[in-house]
Protein backbone atom coordinates (compact mmCIF):
# COMPACT_ATOMS: atom_id res chain seq x y z
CA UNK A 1 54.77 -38.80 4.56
CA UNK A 2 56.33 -41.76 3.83
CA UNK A 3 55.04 -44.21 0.63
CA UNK A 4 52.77 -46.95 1.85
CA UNK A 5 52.22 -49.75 -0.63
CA UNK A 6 49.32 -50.66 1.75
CA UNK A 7 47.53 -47.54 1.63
CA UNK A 8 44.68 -46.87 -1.03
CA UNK A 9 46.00 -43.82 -2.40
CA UNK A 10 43.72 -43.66 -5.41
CA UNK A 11 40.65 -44.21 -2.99
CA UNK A 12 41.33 -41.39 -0.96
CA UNK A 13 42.27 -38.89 -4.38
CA UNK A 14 38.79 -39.71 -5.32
CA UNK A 15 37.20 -38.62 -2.00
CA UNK A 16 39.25 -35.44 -1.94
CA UNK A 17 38.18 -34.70 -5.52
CA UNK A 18 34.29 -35.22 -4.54
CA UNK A 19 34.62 -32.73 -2.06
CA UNK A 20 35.94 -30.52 -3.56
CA UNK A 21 33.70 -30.83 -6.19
CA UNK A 22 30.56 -30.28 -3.81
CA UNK A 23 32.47 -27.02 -2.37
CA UNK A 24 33.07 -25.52 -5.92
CA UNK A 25 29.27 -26.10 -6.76
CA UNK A 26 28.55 -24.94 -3.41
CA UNK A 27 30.28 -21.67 -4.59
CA UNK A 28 29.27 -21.23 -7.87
CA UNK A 29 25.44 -21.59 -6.15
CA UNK A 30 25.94 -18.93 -3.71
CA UNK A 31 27.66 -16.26 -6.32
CA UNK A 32 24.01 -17.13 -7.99
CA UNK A 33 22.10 -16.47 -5.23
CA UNK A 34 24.17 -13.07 -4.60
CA UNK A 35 23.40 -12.42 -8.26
CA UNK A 36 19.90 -12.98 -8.14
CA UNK A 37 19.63 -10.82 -5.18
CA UNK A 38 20.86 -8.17 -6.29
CA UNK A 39 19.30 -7.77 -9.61
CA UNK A 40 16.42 -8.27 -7.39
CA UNK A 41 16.86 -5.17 -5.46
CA UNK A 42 17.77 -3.28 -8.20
CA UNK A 43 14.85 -3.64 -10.00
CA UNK A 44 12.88 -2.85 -6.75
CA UNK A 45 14.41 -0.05 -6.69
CA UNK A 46 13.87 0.68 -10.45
CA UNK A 47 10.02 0.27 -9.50
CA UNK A 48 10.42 2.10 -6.49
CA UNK A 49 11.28 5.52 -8.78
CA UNK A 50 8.68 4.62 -11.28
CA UNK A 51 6.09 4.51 -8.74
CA UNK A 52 7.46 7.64 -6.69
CA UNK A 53 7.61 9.30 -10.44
CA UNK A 54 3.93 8.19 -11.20
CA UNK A 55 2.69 9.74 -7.83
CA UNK A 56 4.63 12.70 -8.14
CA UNK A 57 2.78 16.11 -6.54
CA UNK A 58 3.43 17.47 -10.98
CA UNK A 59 1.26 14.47 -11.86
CA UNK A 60 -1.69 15.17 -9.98
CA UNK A 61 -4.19 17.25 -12.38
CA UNK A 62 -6.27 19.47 -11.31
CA UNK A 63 -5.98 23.79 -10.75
CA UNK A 64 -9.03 24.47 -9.29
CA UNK A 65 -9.05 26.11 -5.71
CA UNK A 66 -10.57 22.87 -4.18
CA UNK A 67 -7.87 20.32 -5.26
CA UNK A 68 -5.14 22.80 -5.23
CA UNK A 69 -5.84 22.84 -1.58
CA UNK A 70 -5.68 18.47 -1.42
CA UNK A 71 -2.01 19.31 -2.99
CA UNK A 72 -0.62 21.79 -0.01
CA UNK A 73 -2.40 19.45 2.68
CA UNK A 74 -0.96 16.15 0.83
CA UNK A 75 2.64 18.36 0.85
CA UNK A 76 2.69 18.80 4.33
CA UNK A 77 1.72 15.30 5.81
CA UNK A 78 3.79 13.58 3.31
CA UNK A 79 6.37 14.52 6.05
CA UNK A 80 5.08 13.17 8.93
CA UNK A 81 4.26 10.06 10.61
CA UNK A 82 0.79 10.74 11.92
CA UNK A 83 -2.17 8.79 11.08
CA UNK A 84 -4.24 10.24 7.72
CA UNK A 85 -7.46 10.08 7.18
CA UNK A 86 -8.54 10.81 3.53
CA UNK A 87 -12.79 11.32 2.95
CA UNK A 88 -14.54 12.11 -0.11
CA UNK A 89 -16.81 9.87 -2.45
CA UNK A 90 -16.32 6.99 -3.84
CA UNK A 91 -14.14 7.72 -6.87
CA UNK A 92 -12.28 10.93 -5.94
CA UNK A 93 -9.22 9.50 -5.98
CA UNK A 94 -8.20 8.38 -2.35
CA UNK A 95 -6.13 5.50 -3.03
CA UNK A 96 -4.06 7.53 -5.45
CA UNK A 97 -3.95 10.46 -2.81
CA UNK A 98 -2.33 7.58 -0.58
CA UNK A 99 0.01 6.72 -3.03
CA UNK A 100 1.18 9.99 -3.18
CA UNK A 101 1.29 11.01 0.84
CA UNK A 102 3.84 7.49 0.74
CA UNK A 103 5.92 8.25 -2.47
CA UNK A 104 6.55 11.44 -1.72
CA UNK A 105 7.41 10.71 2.38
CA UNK A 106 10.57 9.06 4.27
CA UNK A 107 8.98 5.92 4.38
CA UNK A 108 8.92 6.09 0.07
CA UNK A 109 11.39 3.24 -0.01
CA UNK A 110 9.69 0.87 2.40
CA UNK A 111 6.25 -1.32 1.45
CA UNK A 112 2.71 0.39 0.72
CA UNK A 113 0.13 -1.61 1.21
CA UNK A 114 -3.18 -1.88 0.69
CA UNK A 115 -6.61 -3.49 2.31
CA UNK A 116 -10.18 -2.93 1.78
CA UNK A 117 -12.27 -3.45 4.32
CA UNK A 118 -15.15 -3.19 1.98
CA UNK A 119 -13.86 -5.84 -0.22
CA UNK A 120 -12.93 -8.76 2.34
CA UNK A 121 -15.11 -10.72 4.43
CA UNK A 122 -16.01 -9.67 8.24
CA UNK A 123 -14.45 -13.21 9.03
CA UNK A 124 -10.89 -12.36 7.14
CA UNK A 125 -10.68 -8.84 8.13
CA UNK A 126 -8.99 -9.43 11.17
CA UNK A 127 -6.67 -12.83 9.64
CA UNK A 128 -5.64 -10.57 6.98
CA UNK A 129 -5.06 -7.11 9.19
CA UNK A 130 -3.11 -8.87 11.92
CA UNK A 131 -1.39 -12.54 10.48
CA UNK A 132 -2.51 -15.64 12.30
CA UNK A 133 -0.23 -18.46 14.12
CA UNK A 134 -0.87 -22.15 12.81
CA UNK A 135 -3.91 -23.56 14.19
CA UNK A 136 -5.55 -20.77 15.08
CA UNK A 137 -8.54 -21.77 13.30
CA UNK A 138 -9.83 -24.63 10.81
CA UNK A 139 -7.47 -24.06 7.94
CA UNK A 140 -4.81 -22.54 9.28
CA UNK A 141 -2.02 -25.30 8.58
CA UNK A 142 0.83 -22.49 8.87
CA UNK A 143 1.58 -19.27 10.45
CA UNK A 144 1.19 -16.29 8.22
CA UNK A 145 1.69 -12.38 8.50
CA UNK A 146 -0.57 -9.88 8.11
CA UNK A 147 -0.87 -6.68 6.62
CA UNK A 148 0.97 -4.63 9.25
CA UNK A 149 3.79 -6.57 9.21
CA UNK A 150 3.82 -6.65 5.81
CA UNK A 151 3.74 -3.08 5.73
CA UNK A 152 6.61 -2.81 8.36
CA UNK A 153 8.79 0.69 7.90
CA UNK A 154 6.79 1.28 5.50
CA UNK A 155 2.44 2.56 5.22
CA UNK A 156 -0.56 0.14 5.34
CA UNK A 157 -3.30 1.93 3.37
CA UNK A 158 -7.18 0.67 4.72
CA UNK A 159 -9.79 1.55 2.51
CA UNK A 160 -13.30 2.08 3.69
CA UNK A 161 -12.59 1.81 7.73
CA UNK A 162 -16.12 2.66 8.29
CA UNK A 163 -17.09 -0.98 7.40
CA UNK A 164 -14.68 -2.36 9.88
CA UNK A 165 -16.62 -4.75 12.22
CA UNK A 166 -16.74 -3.21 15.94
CA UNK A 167 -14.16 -5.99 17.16
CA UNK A 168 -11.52 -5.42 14.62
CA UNK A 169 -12.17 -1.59 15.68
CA UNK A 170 -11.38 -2.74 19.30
CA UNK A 171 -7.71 -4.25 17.68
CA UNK A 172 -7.38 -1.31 15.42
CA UNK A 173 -6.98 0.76 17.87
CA UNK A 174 -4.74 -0.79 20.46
CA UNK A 175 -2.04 -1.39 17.13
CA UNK A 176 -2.66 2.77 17.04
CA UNK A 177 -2.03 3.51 20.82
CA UNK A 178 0.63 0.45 21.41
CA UNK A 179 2.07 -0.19 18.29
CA UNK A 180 2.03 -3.40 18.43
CA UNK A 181 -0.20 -6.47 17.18
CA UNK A 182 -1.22 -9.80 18.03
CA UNK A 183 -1.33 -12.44 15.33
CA UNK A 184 -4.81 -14.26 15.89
CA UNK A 185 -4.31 -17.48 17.71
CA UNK A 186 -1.16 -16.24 19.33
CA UNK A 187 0.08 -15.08 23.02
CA UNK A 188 3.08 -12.59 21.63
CA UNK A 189 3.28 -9.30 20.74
CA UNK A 190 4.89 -8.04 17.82
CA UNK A 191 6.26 -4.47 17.64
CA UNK A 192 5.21 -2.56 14.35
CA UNK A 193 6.77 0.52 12.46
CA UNK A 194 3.85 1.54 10.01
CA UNK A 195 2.21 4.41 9.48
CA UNK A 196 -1.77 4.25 8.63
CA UNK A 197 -4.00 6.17 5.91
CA UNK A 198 -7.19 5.58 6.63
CA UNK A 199 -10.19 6.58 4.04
CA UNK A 200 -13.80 6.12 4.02
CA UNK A 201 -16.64 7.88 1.88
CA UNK A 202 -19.24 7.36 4.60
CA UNK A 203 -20.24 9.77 6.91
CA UNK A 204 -18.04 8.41 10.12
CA UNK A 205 -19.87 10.90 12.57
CA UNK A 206 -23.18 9.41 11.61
CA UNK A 207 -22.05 6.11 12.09
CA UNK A 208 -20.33 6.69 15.45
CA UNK A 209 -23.84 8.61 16.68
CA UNK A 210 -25.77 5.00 15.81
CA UNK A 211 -23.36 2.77 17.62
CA UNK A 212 -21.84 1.65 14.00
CA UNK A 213 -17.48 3.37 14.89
CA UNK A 214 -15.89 3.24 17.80
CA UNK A 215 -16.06 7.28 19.11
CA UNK A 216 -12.39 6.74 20.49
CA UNK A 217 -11.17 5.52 17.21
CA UNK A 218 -12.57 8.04 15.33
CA UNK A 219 -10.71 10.59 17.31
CA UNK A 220 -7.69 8.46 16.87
CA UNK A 221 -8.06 9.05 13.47
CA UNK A 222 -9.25 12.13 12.17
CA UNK A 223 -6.27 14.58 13.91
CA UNK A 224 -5.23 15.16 9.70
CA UNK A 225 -7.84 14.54 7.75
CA UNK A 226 -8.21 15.00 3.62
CA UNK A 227 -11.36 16.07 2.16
CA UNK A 228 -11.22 15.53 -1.26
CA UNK A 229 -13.84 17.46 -3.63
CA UNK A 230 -16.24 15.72 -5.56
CA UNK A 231 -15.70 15.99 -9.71
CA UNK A 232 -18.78 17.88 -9.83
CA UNK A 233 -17.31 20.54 -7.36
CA UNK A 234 -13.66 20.91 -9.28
CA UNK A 235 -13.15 23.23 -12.54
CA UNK A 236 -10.38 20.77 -14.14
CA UNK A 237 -12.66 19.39 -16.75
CA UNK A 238 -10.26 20.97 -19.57
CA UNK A 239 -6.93 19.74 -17.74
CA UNK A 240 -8.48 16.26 -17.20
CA UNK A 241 -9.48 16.13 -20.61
CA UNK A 242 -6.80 17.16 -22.05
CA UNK A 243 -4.53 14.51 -20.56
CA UNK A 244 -6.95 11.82 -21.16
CA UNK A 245 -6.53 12.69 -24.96
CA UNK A 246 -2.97 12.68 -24.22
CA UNK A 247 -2.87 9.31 -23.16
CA UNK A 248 -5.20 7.40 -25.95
CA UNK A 249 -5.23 9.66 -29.07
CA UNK A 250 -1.18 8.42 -29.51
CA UNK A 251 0.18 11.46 -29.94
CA UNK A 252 -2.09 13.03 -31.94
CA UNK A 253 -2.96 16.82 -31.63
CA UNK A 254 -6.85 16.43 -30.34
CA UNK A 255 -8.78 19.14 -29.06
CA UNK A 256 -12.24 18.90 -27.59
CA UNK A 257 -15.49 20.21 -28.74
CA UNK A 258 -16.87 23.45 -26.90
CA UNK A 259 -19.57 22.39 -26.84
CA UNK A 260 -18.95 18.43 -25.34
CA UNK A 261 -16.82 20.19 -22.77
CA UNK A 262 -19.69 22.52 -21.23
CA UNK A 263 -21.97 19.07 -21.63
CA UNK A 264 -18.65 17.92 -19.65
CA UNK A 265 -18.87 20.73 -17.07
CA UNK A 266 -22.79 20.76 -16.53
CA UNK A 267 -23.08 16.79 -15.74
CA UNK A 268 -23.14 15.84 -12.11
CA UNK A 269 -20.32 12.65 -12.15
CA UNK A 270 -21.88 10.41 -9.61
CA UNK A 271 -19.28 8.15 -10.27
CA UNK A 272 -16.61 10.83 -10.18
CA UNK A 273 -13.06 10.23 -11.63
CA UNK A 274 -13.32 6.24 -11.44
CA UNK A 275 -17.06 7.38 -14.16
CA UNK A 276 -15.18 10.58 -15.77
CA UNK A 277 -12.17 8.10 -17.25
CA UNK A 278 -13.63 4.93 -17.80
């Protein structure tokens, strides 16, 4: 172009340079973000093969007829899709049983979560289960997901379903039979890809003759079901003991007494593992 004295050439240099100054940051943010991303996902994955390590079917103790039984069922529904329900008393080691069904399943590299329906308020149950849109109730000042989609691709572990309140049973089992949930305080329906493991230590059929569980949901959910064995009722006390010297004597060569481990053997374990390794 032709040299215009009247033009503000230094003006419009200036201009020019602040853009491209903005686009270069602009640039040098976004190869951050990529960064940060995918060190992100690496280490997910890192924790992703600790965890599928930790739960590994070799890391489960335990040779006794009773629990090596738990290991061939927990083998062969690690493969599927279909609902689990896992029963035994408190402290037998359900949660960790979950853990390993997911690990060692197709779904290993997708979310496992967990709820307790023991721990949470009858009020939250459902707000935590399902998500709620904003202003679905006092409080709710923004939309939030719940568990299940949390838990999308991937297996939503709920602890103690017998203490589900009959109207979260009612919603329990529609996500079962449609797949699908409702946030609370919304009109849409949201498609879900999780699979459940359920576990209780109460007696469900008891609770289902008094009016306490839903009879249809309980047939939902006991087609596979895991009884685990009671400490009490296992013969592992010398592999169980051995690794828990492993673990906190640093290395050292420790054996136990014959006579602590028939006082080990002979004592009834109310509290089962969660008593036997505190």
């Amino acid at each position: 172009l032709p040299f215009k004295s009247d033009r503000d050439y230094q003006r419009s240099l200036e201009f020019y340079r602040v853009v491209a100054s903005m686009i270069a940051q602009a640039i040098k943010v976004s190869r951050m973000v990529e960064a940060d991303r995918h060190k992100l996902a690496e280490e997910n994955e890192h924790l992703r093969d600790e965890l599928r390590e930790r739960y590994a079917f070799r890391n489960i103790i335990g040779n006794s007829a009773p629990i090596q039984q738990v290991y061939e069922q927990v083998a062969q529904v690690a493969r599927t899709n279909t609902t689990v329900l896992i029963r035994g008393e408190s402290g037998t080691g359900k949660e960790m049983i979950a853990h390993a069904i997911h690990y060692n399943s197709p779904r290993a590299k997708k979310p496992f979560v967990k709820v307790s329906a023991a721990a949470l308020p009858e009020a939250l149950i459902e707000s935590e289960l399902f998500g709620y849109e904003r202003g679905a109730f006092p409080g709710a000042q923004a939309t939030k997901k719940g568990r299940f989609e949390l838990a999308e691709g991937g297996t939503l572990f709920l602890d103690e379903i017998g203490d589900l309140n009959p109207s979260t049973q009612v919603k329990l089992l529609r996500v079962l039979q449609e797949r699908e949930i409702e946030r609370l305080g919304g009109t849409t329906s949201i498609k879900i890809n999780v699979r459940l493991i359920a576990a209780t230590h109460q007696p469900l059929e008891t609770l289902m003759e008094e009016g306490r569980f839903r009879a249809d949901l309980y047939y939902r959910i006991q087609g596979l079901t895991l009884q685990l064995p009671a400490l009490r009722e296992r013969a592992d006390f010398a592999a169980l003991t051995q690794r828990m010297l492993e673990e906190f004597a640093s290395g050292q060569d420790l054996q136990i007494a014959p006579d602590l481990r028939d006082a080990l053997q002979t004592y009834r374990w109310p509290g089962n593992l969660r008593q036997y390794s505190r």
